[in-house]
Protein backbone atom coordinates (compact mmCIF):
# COMPACT_ATOMS: atom_id res chain seq x y z
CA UNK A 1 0.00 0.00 0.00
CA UNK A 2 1.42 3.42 -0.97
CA UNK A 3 1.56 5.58 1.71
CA UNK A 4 0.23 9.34 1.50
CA UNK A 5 3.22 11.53 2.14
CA UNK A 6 1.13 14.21 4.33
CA UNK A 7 0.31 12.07 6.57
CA UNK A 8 4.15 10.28 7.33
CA UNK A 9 6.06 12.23 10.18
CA UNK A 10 9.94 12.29 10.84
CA UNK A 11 10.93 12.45 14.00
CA UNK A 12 14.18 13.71 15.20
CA UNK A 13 14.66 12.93 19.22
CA UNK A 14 12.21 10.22 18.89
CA UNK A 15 13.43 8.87 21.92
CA UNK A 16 13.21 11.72 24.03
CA UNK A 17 11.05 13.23 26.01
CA UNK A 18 8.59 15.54 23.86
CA UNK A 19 9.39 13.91 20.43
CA UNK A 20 8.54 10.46 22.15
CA UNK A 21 5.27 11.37 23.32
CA UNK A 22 4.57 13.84 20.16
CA UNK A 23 5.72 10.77 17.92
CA UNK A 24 3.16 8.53 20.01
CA UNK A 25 0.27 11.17 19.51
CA UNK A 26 0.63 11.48 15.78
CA UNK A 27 0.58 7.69 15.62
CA UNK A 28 -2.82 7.87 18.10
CA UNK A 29 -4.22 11.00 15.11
CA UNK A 30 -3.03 8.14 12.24
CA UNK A 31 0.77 9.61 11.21
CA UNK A 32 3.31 7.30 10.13
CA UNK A 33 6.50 7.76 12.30
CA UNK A 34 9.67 7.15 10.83
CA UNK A 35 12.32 8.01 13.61
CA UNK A 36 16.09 9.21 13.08
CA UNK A 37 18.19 7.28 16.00
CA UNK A 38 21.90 7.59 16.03
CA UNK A 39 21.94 3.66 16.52
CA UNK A 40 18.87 1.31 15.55
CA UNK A 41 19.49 -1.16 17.02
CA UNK A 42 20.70 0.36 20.53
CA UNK A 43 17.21 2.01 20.58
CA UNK A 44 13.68 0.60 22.07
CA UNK A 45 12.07 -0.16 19.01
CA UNK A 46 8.35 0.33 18.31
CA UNK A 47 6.77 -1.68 15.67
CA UNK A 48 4.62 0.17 13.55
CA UNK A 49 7.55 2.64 13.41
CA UNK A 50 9.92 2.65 10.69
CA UNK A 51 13.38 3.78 11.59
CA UNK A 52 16.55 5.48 9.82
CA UNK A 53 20.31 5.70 11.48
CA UNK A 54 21.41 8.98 11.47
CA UNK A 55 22.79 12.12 13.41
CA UNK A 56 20.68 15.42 13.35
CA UNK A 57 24.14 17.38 12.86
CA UNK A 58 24.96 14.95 9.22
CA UNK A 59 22.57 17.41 6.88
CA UNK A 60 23.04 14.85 4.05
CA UNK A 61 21.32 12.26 6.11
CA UNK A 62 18.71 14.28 7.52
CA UNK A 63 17.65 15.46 4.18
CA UNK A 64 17.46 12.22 2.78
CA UNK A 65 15.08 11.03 5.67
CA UNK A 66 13.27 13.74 5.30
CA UNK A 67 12.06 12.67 1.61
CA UNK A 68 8.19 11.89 1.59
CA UNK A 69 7.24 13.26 4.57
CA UNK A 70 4.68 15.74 5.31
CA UNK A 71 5.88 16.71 8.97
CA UNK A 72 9.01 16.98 10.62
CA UNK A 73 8.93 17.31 14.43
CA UNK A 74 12.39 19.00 15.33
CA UNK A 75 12.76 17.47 19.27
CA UNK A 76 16.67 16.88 19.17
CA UNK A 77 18.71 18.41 21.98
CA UNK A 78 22.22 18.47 23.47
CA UNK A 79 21.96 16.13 26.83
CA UNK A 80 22.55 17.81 29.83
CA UNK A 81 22.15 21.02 27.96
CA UNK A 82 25.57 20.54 27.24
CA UNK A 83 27.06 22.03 24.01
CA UNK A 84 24.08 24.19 23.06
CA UNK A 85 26.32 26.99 22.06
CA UNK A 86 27.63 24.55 19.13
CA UNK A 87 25.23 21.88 18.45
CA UNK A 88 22.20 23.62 18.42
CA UNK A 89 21.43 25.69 15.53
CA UNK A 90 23.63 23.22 13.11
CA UNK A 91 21.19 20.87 13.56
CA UNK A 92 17.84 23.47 13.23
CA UNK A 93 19.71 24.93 9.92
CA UNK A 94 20.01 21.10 8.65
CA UNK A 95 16.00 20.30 9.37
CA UNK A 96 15.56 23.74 7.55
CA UNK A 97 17.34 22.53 4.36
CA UNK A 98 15.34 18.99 4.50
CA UNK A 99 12.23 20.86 5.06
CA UNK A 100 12.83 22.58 2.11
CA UNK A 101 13.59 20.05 0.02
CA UNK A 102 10.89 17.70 1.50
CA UNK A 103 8.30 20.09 1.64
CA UNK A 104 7.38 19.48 4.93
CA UNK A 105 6.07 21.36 7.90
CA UNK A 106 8.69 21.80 11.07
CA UNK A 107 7.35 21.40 14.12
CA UNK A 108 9.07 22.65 17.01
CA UNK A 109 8.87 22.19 20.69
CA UNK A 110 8.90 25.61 22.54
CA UNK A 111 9.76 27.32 25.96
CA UNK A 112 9.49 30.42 27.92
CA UNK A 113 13.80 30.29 27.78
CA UNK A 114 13.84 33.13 25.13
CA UNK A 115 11.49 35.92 26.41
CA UNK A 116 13.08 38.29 29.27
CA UNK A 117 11.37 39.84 32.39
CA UNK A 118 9.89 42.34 30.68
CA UNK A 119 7.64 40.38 28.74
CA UNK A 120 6.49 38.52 32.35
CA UNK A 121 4.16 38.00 33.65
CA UNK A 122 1.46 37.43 30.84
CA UNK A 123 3.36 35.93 27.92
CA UNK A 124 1.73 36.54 24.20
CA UNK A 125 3.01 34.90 21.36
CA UNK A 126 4.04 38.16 20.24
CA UNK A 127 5.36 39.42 22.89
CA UNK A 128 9.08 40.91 23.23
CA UNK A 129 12.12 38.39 23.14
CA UNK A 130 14.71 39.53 25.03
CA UNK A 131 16.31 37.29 26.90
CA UNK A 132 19.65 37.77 29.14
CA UNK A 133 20.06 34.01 29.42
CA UNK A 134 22.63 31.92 26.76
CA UNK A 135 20.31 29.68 26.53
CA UNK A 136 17.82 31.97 25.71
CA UNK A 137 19.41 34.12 22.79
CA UNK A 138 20.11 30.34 21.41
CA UNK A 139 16.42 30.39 21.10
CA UNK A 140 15.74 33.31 19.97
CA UNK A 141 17.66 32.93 16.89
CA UNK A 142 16.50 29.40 15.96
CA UNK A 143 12.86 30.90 16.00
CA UNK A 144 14.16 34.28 13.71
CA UNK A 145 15.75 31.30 11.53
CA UNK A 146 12.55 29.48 11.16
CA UNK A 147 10.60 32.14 10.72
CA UNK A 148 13.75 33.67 7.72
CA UNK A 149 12.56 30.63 6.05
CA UNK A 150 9.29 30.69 5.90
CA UNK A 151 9.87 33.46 3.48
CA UNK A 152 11.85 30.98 1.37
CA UNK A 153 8.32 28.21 1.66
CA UNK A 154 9.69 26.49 4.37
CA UNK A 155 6.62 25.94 6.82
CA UNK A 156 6.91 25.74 10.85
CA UNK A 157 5.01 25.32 13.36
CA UNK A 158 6.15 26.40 17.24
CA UNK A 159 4.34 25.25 20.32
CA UNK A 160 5.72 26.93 23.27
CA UNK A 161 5.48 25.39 26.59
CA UNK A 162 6.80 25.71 30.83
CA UNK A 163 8.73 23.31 32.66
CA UNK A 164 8.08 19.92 30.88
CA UNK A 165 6.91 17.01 33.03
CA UNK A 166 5.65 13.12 32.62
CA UNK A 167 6.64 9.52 32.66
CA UNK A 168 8.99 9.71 29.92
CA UNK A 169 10.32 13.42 30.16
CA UNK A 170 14.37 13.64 29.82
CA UNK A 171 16.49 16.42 31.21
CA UNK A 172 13.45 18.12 33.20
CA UNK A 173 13.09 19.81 36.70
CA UNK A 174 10.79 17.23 38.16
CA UNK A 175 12.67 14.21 37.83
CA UNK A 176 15.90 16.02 38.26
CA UNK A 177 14.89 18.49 41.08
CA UNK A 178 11.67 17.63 42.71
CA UNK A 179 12.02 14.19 43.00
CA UNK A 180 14.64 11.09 42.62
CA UNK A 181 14.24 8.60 39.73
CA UNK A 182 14.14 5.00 40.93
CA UNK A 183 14.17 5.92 44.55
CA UNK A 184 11.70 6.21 47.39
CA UNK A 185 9.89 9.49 47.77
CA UNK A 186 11.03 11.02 51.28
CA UNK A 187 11.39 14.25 50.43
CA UNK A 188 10.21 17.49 47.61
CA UNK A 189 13.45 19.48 46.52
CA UNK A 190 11.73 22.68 45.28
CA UNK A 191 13.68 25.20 42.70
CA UNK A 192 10.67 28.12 43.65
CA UNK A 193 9.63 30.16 46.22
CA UNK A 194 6.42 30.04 47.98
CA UNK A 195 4.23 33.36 46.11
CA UNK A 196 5.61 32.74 42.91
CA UNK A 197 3.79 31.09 40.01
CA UNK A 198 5.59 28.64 37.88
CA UNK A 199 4.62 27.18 34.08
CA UNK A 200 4.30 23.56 34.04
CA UNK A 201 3.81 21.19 31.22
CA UNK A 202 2.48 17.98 31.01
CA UNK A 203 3.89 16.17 28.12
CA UNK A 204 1.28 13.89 27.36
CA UNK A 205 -0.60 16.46 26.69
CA UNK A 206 2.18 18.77 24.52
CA UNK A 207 2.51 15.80 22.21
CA UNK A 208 -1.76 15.68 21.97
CA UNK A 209 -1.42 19.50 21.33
CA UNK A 210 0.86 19.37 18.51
CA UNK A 211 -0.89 15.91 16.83
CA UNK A 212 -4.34 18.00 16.78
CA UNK A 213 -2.73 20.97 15.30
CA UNK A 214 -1.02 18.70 12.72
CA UNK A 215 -4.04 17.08 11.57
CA UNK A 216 -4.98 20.74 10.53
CA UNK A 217 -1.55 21.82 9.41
CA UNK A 218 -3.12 23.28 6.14
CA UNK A 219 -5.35 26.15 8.09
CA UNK A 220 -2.02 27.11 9.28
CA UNK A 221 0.53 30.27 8.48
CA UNK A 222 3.86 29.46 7.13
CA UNK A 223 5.57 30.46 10.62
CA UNK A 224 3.13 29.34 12.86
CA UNK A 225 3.15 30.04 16.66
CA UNK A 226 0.51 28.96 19.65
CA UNK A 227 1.67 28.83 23.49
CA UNK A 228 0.16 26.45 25.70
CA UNK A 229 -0.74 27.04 28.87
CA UNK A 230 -0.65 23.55 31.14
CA UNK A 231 -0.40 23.01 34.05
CA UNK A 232 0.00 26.44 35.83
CA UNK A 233 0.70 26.39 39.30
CA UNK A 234 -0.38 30.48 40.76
CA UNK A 235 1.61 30.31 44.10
CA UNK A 236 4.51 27.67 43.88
CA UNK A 237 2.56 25.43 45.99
CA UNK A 238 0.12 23.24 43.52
CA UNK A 239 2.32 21.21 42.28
CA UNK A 240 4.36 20.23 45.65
CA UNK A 241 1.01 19.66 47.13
CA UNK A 242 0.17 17.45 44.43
CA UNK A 243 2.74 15.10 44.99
CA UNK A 244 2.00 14.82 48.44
CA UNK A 245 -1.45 14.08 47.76
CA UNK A 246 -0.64 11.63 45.24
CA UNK A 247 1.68 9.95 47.79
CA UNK A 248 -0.76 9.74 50.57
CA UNK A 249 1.85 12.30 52.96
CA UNK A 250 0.16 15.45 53.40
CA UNK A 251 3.41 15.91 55.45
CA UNK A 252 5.95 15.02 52.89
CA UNK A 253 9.11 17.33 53.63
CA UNK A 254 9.68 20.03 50.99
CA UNK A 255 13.36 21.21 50.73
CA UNK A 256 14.66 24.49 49.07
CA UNK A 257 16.86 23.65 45.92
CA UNK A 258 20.27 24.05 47.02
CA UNK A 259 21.23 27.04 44.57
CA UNK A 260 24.46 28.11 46.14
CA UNK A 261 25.83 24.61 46.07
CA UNK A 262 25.00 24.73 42.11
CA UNK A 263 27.38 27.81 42.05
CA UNK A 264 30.05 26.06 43.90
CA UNK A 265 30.04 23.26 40.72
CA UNK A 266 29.47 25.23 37.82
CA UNK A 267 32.49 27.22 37.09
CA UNK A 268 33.62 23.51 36.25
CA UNK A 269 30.52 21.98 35.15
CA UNK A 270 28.23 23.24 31.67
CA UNK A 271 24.91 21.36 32.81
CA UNK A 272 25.30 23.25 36.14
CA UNK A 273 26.24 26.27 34.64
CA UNK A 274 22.75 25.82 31.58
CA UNK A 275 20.62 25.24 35.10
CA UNK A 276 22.05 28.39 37.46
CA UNK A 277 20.72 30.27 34.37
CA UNK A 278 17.31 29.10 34.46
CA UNK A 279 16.96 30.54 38.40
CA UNK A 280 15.04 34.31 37.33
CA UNK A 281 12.11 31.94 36.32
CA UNK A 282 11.86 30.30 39.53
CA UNK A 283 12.10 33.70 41.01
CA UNK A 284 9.40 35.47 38.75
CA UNK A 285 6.08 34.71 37.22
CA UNK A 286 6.04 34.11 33.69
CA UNK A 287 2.70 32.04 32.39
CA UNK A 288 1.65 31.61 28.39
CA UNK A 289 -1.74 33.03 27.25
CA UNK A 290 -3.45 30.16 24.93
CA UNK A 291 -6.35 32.28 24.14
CA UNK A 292 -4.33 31.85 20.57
CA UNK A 293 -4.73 28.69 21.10
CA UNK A 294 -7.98 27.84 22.08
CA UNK A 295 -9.38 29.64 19.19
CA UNK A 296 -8.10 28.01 17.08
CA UNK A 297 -8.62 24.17 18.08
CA UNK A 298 -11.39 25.38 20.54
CA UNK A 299 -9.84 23.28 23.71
CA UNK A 300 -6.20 23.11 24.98
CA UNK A 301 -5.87 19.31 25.80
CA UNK A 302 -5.49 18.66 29.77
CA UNK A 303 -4.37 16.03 32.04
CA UNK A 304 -6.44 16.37 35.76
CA UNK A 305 -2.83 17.74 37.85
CA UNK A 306 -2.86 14.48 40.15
CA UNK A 307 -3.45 12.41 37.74
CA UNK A 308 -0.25 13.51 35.57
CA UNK A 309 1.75 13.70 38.72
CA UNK A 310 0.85 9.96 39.48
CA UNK A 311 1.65 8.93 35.51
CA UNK A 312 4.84 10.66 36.08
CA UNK A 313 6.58 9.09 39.27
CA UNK A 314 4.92 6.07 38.09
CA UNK A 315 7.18 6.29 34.78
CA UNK A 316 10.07 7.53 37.16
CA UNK A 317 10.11 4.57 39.00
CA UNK A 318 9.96 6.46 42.46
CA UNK A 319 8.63 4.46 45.28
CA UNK A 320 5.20 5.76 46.77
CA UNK A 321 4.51 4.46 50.20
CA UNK A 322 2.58 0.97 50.18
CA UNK A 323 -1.08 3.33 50.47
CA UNK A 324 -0.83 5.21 47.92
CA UNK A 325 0.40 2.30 45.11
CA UNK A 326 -3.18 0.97 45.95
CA UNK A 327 -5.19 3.79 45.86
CA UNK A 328 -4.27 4.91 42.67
CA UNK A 329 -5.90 4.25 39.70
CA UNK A 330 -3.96 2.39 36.92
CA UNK A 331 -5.42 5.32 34.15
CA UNK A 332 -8.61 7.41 33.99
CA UNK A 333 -9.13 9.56 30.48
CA UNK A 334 -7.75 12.51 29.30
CA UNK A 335 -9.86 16.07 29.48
CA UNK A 336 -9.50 18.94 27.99
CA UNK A 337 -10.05 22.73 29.12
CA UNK A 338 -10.55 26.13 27.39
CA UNK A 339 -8.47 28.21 28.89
């Protein structure tokens, strides 16, 4: 059977976090995946996906797995945030040139990293980028390169997002500062402060985001750009208290991230030195208006808070005390909200 080309999806970072979960939703909406691993066979294969060694920094072979596809979903990042300053926009500028030659939409995973205090709290697609951070101007300029090409016909799409969070999330602040993977939950480690409101997003729900608005890729602009809103916690304190409910300890300890100990280890250590910049939005409110959003697929798709906290340390492999493993429901279905 031939397969229609606007409906087959490449996915760079397929095993990752976000283009895991957005590979598994355009699967759910009826996409073809074809993923681009490093190493085929190293990787956990699915088998209704079709796969294709490769590097996102060898243009040649990204282009060439590119060919016949009608998305591309661009999720591919330096681990540990290490070697962003090098790696990163290589490997944009290379799914630019197979987007062009492929004719397919980019889609592109988003975050709150490349707008500056000035544009907090309320954060409009529009709004001014100008961030301070490295990681930030790194950003900016793969979104100015995207949106460069779309003069050229090269399509995107851009879902911005907070803090990213779920059972199969990689280099996140919940599984790498809230809580420990594969250990028993004593204890919340928490980057915030009590007052402040903090962007969370629940990836699940991301990847459903991004299938829906493929399915009408189309209706869309060339440089297309939506922010979705989450899970937003208002005061620093829903999400903590979350994960106490969901462990049955309405007492559950919550320590403050140990921020000065992070300065002690950076000046010899990039990941530490990518995560000390991230601190101003732990320290200020910055949330994303969807009203973009919601307009245009009339619901932002939403996970009930406890129930996405209980998928996640589930797929963490933390260890919730004996009362809480029974209480909690093995899956309940997926909502959605308006705004």
């Amino acid at each position: 059977m031939t397969q229609d080309p606007s409906r087959i999806a490449l996915v760079l970072g397929a095993h990752g976090g976000v283009g895991g979960e957005t590979a598994i939703a355009l699967a759910r909406h009826g996409w073809t995946i074809r993923a681009l691993v490093r190493d085929p066979s190293k990787a956990p294969r699915r088998p209704d996906w079709s796969y294709v060694a490769g590097d996102a920094m060898d243009r040649e072979t990204v282009v060439e797995a590119a060919r016949g596809v009608g998305v591309i979903v661009h999720a591919v990042n330096p681990p540990g945030y290490r070697g962003w300053k090098t790696l990163v926009l290589p490997m944009i500028d290379n799914t630019i040139a197979a987007a062009q030659v492929s004719g397919a939409r980019i889609l592109l995973p988003g975050t709150i990293y490349n707008y500056g205090r000035k544009a907090y709290p309320l954060l409009a697609e529009g709004s001014p980028q100008k961030p301070k951070t490295r990681k930030g101007k790194i950003r900016v300029k793969m979104e100015a390169r995207l949106e460069a090409a779309s003069a050229r016909g090269v399509r995107s799409l851009i879902l911005r997002a907070g803090d990213y969070f779920g059972p199969s999330a990689g280099n996140n602040w919940f599984g790498q500062g809230l809580v420990k993977p594969g250990k028993p939950l004593k204890a919340i480690t928490y980057p915030g402060q009590r007052g402040v409101g903090h962007a969370w997003a629940y990836l699940p729900d991301v990847a459903e985001t991004f299938a829906r608005l493929a399915d009408r890729e189309a209706e869309l602009p060339a440089f297309a750009r939506f922010h979705f809103d989450g899970q937003w916690d208002a005061d620093g304190t829903a999400m903590t208290s979350a994960i106490r409910r969901v462990a049955g300890v309405p007492k559950l300890p919550i320590r403050a991230f140990p921020w000065g100990l992070l300065g002690l280890i950076a000046p010899f250590n990039e990941t530490m030195r990518e995560l000390i910049e991230m601190k101003p939005l732990w320290r200020n409110a910055a949330r994303l208006d969807n009203r973009k959003l919601v307009a245009f697929l009339g619901e932002e798709p939403h996970t009930p808070l406890d129930q996405a906290v209980a998928e996640t340390l589930a797929g963490l492999n933390v260890t919730l005390p004996m009362a809480a493993r029974h209480a909690l429901s093995p899956s309940r279905p997926r909502t959605s909200r308006a705004a």
